[in-house]
N, C-alpha and C. Protein backbone atom coordinates (compact mmCIF):
# COMPACT_ATOMS: atom_id res chain seq x y z
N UNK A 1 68.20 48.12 83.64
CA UNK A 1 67.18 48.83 82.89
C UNK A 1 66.65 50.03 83.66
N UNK A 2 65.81 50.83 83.10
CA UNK A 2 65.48 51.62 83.29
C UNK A 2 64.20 51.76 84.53
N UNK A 3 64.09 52.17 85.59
CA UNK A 3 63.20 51.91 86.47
C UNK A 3 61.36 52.37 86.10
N UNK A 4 60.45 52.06 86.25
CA UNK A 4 59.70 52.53 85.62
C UNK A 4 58.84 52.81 87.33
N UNK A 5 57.98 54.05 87.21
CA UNK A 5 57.26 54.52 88.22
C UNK A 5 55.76 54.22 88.04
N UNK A 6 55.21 53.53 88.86
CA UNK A 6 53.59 53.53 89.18
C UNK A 6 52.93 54.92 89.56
N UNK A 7 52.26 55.52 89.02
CA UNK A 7 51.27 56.63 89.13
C UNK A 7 50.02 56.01 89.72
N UNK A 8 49.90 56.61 90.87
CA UNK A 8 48.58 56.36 91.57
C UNK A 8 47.55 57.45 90.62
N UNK A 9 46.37 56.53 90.00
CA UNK A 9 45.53 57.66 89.08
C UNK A 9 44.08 57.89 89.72
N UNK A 10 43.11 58.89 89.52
CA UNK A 10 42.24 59.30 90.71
C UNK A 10 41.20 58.13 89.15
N UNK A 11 40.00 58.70 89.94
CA UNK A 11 38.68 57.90 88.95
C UNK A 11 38.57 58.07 87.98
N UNK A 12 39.07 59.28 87.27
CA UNK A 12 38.86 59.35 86.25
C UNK A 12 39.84 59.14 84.83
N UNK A 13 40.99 58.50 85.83
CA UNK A 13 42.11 57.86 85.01
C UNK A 13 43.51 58.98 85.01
N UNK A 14 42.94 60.02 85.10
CA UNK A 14 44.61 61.15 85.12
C UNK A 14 45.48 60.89 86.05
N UNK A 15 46.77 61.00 85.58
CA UNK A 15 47.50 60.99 86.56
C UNK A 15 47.43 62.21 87.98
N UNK A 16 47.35 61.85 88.91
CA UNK A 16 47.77 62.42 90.50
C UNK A 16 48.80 62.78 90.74
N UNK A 17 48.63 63.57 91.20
CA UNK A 17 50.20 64.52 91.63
C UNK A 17 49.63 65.09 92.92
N UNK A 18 49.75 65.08 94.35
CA UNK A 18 49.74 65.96 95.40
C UNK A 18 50.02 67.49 95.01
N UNK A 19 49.18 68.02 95.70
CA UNK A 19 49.33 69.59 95.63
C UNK A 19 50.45 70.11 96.53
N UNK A 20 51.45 71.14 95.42
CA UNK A 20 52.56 71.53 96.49
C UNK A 20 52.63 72.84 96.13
N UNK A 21 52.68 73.60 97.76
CA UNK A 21 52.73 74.83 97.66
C UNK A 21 53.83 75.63 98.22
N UNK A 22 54.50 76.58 97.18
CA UNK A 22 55.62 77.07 97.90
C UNK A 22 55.08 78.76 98.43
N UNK A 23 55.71 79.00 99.10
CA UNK A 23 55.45 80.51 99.86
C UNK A 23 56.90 81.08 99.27
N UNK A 24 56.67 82.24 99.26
CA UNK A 24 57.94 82.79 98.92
C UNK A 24 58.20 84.22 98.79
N UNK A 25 59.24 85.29 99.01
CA UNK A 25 59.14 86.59 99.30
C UNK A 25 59.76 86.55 97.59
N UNK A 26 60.12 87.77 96.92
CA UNK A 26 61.15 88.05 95.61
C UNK A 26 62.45 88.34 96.48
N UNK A 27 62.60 89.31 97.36
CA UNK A 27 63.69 89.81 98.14
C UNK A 27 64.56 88.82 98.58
N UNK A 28 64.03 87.87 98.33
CA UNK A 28 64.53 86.35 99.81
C UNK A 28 65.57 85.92 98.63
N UNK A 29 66.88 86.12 99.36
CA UNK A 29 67.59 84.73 98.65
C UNK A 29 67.48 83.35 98.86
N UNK A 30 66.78 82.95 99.85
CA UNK A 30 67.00 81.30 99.75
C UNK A 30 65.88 80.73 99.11
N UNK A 31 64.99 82.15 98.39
CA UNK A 31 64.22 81.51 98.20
C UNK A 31 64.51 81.29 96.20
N UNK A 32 65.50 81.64 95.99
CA UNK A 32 65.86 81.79 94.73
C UNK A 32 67.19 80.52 94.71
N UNK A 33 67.50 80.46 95.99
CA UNK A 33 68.58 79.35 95.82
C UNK A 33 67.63 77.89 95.77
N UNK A 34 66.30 77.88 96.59
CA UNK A 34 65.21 76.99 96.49
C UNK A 34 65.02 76.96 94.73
N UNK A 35 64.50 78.13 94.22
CA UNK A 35 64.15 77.94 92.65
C UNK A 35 65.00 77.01 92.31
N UNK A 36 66.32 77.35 92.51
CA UNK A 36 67.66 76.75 91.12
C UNK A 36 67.53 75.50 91.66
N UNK A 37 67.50 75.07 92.93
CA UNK A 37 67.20 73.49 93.34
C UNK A 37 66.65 72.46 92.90
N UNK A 38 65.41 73.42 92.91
CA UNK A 38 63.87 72.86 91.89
C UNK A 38 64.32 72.27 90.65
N UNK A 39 64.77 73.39 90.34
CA UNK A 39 65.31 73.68 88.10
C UNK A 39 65.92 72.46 88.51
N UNK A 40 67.47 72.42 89.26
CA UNK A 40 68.53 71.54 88.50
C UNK A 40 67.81 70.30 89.35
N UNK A 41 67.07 69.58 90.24
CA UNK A 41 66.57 68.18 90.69
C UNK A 41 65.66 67.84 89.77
N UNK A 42 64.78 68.84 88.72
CA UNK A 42 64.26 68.25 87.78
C UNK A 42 64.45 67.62 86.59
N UNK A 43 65.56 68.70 85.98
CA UNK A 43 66.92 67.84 85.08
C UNK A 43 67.46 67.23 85.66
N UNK A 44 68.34 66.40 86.62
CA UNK A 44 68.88 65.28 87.16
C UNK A 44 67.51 64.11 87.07
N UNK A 45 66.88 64.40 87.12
CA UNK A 45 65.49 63.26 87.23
C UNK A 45 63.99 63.58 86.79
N UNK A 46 63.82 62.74 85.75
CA UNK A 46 62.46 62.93 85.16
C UNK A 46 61.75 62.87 85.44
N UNK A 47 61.30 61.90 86.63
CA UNK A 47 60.33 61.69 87.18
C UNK A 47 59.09 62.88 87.93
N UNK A 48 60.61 63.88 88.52
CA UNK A 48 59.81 65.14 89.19
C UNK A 48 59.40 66.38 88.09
N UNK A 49 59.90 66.11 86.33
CA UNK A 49 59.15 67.37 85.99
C UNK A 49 58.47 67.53 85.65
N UNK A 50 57.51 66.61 85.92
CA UNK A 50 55.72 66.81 85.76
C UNK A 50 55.22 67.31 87.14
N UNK A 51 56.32 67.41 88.46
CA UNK A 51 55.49 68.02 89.22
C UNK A 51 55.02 69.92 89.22
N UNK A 52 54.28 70.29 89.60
CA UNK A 52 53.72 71.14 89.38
C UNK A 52 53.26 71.56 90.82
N UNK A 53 54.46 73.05 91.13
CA UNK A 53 54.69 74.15 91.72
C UNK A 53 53.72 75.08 92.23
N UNK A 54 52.97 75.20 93.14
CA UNK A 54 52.04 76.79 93.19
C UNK A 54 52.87 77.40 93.89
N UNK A 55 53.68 78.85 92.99
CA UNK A 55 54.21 79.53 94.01
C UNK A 55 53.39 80.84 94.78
N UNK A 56 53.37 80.92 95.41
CA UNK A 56 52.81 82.16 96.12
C UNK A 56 53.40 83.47 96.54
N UNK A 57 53.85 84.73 95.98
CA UNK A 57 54.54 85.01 96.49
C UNK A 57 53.65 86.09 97.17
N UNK A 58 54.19 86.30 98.87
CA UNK A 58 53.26 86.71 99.95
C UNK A 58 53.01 87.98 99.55
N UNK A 59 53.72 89.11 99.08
CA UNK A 59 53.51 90.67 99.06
C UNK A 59 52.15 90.87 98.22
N UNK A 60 52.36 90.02 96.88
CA UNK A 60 51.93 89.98 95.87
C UNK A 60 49.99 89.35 96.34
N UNK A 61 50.11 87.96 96.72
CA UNK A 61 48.96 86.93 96.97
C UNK A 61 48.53 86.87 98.57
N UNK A 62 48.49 88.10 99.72
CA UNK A 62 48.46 87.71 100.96
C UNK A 62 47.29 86.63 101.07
N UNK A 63 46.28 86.97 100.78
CA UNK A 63 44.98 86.56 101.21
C UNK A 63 45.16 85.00 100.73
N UNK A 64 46.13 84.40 100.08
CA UNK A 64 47.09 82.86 100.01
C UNK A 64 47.40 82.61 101.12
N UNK A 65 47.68 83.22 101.52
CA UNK A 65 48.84 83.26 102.77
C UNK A 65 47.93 82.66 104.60
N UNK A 66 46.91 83.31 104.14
CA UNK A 66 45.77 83.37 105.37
C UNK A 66 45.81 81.73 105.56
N UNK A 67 46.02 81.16 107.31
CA UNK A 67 45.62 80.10 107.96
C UNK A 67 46.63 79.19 107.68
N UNK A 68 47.83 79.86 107.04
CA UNK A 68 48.85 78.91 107.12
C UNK A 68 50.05 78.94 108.26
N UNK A 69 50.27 77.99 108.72
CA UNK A 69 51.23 77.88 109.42
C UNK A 69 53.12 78.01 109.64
N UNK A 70 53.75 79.15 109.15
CA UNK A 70 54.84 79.24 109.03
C UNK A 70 55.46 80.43 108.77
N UNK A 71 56.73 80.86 109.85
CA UNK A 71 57.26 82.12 109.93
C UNK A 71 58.31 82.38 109.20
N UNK A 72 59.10 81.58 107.95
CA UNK A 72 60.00 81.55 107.84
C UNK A 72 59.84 81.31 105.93
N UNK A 73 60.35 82.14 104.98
CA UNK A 73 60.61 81.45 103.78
C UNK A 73 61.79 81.46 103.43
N UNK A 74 61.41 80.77 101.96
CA UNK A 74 60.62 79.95 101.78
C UNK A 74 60.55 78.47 102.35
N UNK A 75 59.14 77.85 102.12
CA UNK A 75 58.37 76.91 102.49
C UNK A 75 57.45 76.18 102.04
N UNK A 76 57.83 75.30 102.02
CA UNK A 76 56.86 74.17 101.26
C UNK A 76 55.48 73.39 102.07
N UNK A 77 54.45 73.38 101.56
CA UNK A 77 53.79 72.31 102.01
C UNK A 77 53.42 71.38 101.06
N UNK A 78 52.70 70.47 101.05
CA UNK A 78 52.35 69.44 100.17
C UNK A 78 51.14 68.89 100.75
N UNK A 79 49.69 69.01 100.32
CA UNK A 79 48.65 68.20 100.43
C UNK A 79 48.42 69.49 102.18
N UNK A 80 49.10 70.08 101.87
CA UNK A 80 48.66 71.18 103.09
C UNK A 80 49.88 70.91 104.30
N UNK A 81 50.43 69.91 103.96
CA UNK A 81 51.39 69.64 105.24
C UNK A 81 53.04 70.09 105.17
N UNK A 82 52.93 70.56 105.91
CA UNK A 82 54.52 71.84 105.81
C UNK A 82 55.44 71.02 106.03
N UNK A 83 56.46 71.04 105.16
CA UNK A 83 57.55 70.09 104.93
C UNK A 83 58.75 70.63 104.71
N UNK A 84 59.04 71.80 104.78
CA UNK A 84 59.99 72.94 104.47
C UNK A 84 60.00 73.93 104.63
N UNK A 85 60.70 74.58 105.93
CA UNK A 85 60.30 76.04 106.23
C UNK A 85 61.93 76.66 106.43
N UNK A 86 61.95 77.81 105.56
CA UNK A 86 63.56 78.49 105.71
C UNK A 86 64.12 78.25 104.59
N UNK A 87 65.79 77.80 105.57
CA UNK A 87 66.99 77.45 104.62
C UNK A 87 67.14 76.40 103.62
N UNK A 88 66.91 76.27 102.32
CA UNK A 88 66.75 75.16 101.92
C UNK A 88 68.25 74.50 101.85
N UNK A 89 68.02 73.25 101.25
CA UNK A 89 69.33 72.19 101.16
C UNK A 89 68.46 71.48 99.94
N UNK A 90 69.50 71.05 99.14
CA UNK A 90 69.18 70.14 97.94
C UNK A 90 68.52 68.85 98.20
N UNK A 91 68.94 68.06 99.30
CA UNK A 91 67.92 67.10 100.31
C UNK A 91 67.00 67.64 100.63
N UNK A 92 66.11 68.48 101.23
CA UNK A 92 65.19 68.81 101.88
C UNK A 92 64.10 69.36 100.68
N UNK A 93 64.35 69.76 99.36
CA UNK A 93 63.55 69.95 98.42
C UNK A 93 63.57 69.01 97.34
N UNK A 94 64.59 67.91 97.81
CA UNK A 94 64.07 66.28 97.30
C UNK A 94 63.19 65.93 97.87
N UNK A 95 63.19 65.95 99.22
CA UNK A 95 61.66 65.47 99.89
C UNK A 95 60.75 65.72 100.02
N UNK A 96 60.88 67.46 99.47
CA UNK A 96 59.40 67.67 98.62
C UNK A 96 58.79 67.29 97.82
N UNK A 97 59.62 67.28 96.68
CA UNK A 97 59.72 66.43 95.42
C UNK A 97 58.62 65.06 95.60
N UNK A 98 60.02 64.28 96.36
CA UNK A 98 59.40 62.98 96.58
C UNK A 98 58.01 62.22 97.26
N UNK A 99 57.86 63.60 98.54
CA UNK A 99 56.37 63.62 98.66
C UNK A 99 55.35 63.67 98.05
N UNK A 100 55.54 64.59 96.84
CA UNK A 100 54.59 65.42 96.13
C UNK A 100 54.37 63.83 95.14
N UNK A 101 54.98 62.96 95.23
CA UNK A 101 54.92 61.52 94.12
C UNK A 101 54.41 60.86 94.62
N UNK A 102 54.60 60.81 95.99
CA UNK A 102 54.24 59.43 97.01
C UNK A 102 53.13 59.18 97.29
């Protein structure tokens, strides 16, 4: 059968989702090979397409950008904690994913 997922819900009953934030240049290819990652791990699995993306992109949003920790995009954090910085891999923006649930 079909596996069914527990949603941790806050007080007021909505579902929770961790906050995930991506950094990202337009110029950057990996950061567009990151997008298509996103796209196609959300169609392979339902579970992640209710998660919900803040992208930032730096040229555009600097003053986003202020007090974060990381030289390299794109990059993920989640709940503020950097979990992806650079080259992505289809693993490594599963475990964004999967953070962003956990």
């Amino acid at each position: 059968g079909e596996k069914l997922l527990c949603y941790s819900t806050n007080r007021k009953g909505a579902i929770y989702m961790k906050h995930v934030k991506m950094m990202y240049l337009k110029s950057c290819p990996y950061c567009k090979q990151a997008f298509a990652m996103v796209d196609e791990l959300k169609q392979l699995h339902k579970e992640y397409q209710d998660i919900e993306i803040e992208t930032i992109e730096e040229n555009d949003e600097p003053e986003k950008t202020k007090g974060l920790d990381y030289w390299y995009v794109p990059t993920y954090f989640v709940e503020g904690e950097k979990l992806l910085e650079g080259i992505p891999t289809k693993a490594k923006i599963e475990a964004v994913l999967k953070a962003a649930l956990a």
